[in-house]
Protein backbone atom coordinates (compact mmCIF):
# COMPACT_ATOMS: atom_id res chain seq x y z
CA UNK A 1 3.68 -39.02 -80.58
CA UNK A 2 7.15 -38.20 -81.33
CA UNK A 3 8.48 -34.74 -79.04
CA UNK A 4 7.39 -31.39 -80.35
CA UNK A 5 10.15 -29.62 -81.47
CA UNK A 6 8.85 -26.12 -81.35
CA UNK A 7 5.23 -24.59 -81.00
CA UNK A 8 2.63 -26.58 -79.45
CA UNK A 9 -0.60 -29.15 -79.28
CA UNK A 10 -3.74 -27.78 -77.29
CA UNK A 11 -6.88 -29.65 -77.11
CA UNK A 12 -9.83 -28.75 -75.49
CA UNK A 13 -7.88 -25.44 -74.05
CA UNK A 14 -5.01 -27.75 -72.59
CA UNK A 15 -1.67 -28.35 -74.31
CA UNK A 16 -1.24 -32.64 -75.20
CA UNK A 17 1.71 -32.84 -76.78
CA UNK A 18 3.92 -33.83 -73.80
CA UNK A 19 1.27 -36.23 -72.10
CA UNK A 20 1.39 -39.83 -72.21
CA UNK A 21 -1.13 -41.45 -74.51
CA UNK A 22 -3.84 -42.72 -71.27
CA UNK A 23 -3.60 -38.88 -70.36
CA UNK A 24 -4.76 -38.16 -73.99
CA UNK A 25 -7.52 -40.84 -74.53
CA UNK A 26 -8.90 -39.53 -70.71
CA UNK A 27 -9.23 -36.56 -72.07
CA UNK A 28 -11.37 -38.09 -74.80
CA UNK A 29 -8.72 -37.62 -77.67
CA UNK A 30 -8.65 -40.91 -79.58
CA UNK A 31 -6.06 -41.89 -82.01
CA UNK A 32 -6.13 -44.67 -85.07
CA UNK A 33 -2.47 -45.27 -86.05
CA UNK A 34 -0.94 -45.88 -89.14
CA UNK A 35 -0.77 -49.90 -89.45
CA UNK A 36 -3.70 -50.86 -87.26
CA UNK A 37 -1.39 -51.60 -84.18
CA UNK A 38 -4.53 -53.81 -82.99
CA UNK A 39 -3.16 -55.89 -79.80
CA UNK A 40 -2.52 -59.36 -81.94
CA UNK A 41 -2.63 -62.13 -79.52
CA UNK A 42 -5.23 -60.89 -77.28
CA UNK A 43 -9.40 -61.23 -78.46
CA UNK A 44 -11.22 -58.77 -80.17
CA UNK A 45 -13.43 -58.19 -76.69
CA UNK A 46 -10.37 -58.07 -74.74
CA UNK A 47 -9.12 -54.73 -77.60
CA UNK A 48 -12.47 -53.53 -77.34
CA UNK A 49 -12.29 -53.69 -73.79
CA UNK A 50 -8.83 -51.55 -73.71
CA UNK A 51 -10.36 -49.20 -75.68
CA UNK A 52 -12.49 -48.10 -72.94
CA UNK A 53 -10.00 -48.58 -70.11
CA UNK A 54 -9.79 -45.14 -69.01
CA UNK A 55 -14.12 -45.10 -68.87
CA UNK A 56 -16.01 -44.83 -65.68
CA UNK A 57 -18.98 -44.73 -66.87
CA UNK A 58 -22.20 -46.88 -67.32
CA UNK A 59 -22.64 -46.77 -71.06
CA UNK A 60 -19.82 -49.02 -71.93
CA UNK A 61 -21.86 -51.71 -72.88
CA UNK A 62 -23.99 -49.31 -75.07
CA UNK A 63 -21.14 -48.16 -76.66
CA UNK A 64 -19.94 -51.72 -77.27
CA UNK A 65 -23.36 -53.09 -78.72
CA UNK A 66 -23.00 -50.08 -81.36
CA UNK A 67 -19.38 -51.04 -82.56
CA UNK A 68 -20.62 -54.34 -83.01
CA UNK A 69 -23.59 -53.25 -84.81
CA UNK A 70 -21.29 -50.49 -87.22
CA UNK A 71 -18.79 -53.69 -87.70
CA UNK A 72 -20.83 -57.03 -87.43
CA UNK A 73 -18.33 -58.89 -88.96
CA UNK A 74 -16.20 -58.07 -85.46
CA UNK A 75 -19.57 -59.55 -83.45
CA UNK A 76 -19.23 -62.80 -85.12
CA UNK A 77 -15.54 -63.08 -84.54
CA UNK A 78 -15.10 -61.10 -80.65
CA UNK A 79 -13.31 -64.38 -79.16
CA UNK A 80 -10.78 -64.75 -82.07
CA UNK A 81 -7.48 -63.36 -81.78
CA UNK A 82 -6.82 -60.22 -83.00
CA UNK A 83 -3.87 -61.42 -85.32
CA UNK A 84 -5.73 -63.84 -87.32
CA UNK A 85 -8.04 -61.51 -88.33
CA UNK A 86 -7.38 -60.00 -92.12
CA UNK A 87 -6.39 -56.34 -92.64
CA UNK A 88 -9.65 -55.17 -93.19
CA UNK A 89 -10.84 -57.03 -90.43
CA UNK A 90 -8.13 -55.54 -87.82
CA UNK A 91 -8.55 -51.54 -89.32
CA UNK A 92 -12.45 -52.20 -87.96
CA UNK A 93 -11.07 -53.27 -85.05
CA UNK A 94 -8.87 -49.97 -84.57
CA UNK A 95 -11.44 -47.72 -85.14
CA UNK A 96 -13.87 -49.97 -82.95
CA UNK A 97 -11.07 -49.54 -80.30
CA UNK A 98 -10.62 -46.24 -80.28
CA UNK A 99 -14.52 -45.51 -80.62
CA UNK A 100 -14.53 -47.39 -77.32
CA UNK A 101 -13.05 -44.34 -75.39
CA UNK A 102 -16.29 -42.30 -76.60
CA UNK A 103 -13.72 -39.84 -78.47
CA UNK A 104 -14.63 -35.85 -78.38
CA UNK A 105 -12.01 -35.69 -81.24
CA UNK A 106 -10.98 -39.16 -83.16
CA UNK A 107 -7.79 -39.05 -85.53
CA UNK A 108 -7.60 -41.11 -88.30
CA UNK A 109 -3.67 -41.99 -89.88
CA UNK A 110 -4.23 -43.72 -92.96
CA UNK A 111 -7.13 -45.81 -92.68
CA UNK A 112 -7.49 -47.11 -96.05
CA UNK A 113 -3.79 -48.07 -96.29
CA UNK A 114 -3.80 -51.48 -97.83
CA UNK A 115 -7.23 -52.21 -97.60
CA UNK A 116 -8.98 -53.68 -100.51
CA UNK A 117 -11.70 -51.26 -102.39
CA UNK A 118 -14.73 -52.18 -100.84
CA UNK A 119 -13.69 -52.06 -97.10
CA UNK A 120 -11.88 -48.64 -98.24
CA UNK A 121 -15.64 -47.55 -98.92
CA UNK A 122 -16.73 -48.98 -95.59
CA UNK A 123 -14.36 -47.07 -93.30
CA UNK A 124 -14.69 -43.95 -95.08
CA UNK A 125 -18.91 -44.44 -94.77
CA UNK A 126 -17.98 -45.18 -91.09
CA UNK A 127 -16.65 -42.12 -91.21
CA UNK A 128 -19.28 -40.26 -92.91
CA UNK A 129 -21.33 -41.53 -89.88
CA UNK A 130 -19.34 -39.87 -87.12
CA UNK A 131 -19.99 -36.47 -88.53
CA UNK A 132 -23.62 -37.23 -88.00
CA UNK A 133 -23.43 -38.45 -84.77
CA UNK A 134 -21.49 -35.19 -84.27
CA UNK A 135 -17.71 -36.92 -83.69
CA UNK A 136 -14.91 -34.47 -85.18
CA UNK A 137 -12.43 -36.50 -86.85
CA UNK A 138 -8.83 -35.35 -88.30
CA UNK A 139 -8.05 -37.82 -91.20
CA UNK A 140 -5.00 -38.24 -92.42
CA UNK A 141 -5.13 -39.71 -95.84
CA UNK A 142 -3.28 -40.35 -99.36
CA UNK A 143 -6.17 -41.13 -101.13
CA UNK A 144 -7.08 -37.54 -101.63
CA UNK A 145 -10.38 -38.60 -104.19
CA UNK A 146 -11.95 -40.51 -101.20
CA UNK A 147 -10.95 -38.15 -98.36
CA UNK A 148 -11.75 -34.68 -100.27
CA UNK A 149 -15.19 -36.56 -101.06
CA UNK A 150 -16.32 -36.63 -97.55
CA UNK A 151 -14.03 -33.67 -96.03
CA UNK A 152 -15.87 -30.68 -94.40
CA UNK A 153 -12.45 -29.01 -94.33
CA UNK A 154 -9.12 -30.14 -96.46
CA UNK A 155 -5.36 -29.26 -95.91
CA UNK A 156 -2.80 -30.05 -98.67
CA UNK A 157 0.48 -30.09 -96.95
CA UNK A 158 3.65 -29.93 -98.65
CA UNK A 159 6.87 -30.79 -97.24
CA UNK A 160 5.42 -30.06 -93.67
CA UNK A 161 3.48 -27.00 -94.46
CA UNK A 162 0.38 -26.32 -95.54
CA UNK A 163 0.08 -25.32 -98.99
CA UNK A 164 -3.74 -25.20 -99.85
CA UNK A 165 -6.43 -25.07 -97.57
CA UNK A 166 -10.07 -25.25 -98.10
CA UNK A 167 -13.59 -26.94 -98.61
CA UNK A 168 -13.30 -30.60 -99.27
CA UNK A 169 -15.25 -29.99 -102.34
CA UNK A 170 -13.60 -27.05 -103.17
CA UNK A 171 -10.36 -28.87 -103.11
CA UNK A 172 -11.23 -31.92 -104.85
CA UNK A 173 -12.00 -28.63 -107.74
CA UNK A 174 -9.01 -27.23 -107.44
CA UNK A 175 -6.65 -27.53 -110.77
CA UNK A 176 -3.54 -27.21 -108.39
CA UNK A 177 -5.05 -30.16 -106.43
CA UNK A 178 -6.51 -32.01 -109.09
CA UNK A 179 -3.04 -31.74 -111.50
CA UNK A 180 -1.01 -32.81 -108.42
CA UNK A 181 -3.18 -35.38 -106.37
CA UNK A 182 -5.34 -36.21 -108.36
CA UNK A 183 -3.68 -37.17 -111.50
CA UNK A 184 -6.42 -34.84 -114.11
């Protein structure tokens, strides 16, 4: 996270914007950055297993068995090197990683970005089940259609600021949104 020019970043009651990443994730604040950013030559265990480094806990293994059962492609492929996997294949592994610190608050930067169609529709469905299992996630997302689909709550930010705020669905209704997001 680039320095914080002015105002500030509190989570949970403390400010985050100065703290190292570890310091973030311990606090159960999980990022998914833009471009994946898996850990290339090392196996998908051994990212999984980063994921939960700051853990102390005994339900690692629970938490483990359940990424493997929301990505089983991942279960079949845990001793391959990150890097060979395909796009799609790494994004799962991302979120998988980050899921791994058992996130209070998850935040998603553009997790459909080059993905094909039908694994866009998988992570967002992923998504879809974090809300039920009662995970807050922040998505940050181009694909407005998809995003204002699922959205509880939707910002439309121009030029750093927000410009429309709102119900997902209420947004994806808007004519303001709709003329300049949405292409109708």
């Amino acid at each position: 996270m680039p320095p914080t020019t002015a105002g500030s970043i509190v989570f949970a009651g403390a400010p985050v914007q100065n703290l190292k990443p570890h310091r973030r994730v311990s606090l159960r604040l999980s990022q998914l950055p833009e471009g994946r950013q898996v850990f290339a030559s090392l196996s998908v265990a051994d990212n999984f297993q980063l994921g939960g480094v700051t853990r102390d806990d005994n339900a690692i293994k629970t938490d483990l068995d359940s990424v493997y059962a929301m990505f089983p492609v991942l279960a079949e492929k845990m001793q391959h090197q990150a890097g060979a996997l395909s796009g799609g294949e790494q994004q799962m592994l991302a979120i998988g990683r980050a899921l791994m610190a058992r996130p209070k608050l998850l935040l998603l930067d553009e997790p459909s970005m080059e993905l094909a169609p039908t694994l866009v529709e998988q992570i967002f469905g992923v998504t879809i089940d974090f809300r039920r299992r009662g995970l807050t996630v922040l998505l940050v997302e181009q694909n407005a259609n998809a995003v204002l689909a699922i959205a509880d709550r939707g910002y439309v930010i121009e030029t750093g600021r927000i410009s429309i705020t709102g119900r997902g669905e209420e947004l994806l209704n808007d004519p303001r949104v709709r003329a300049a997001y949405l292409g109708v």
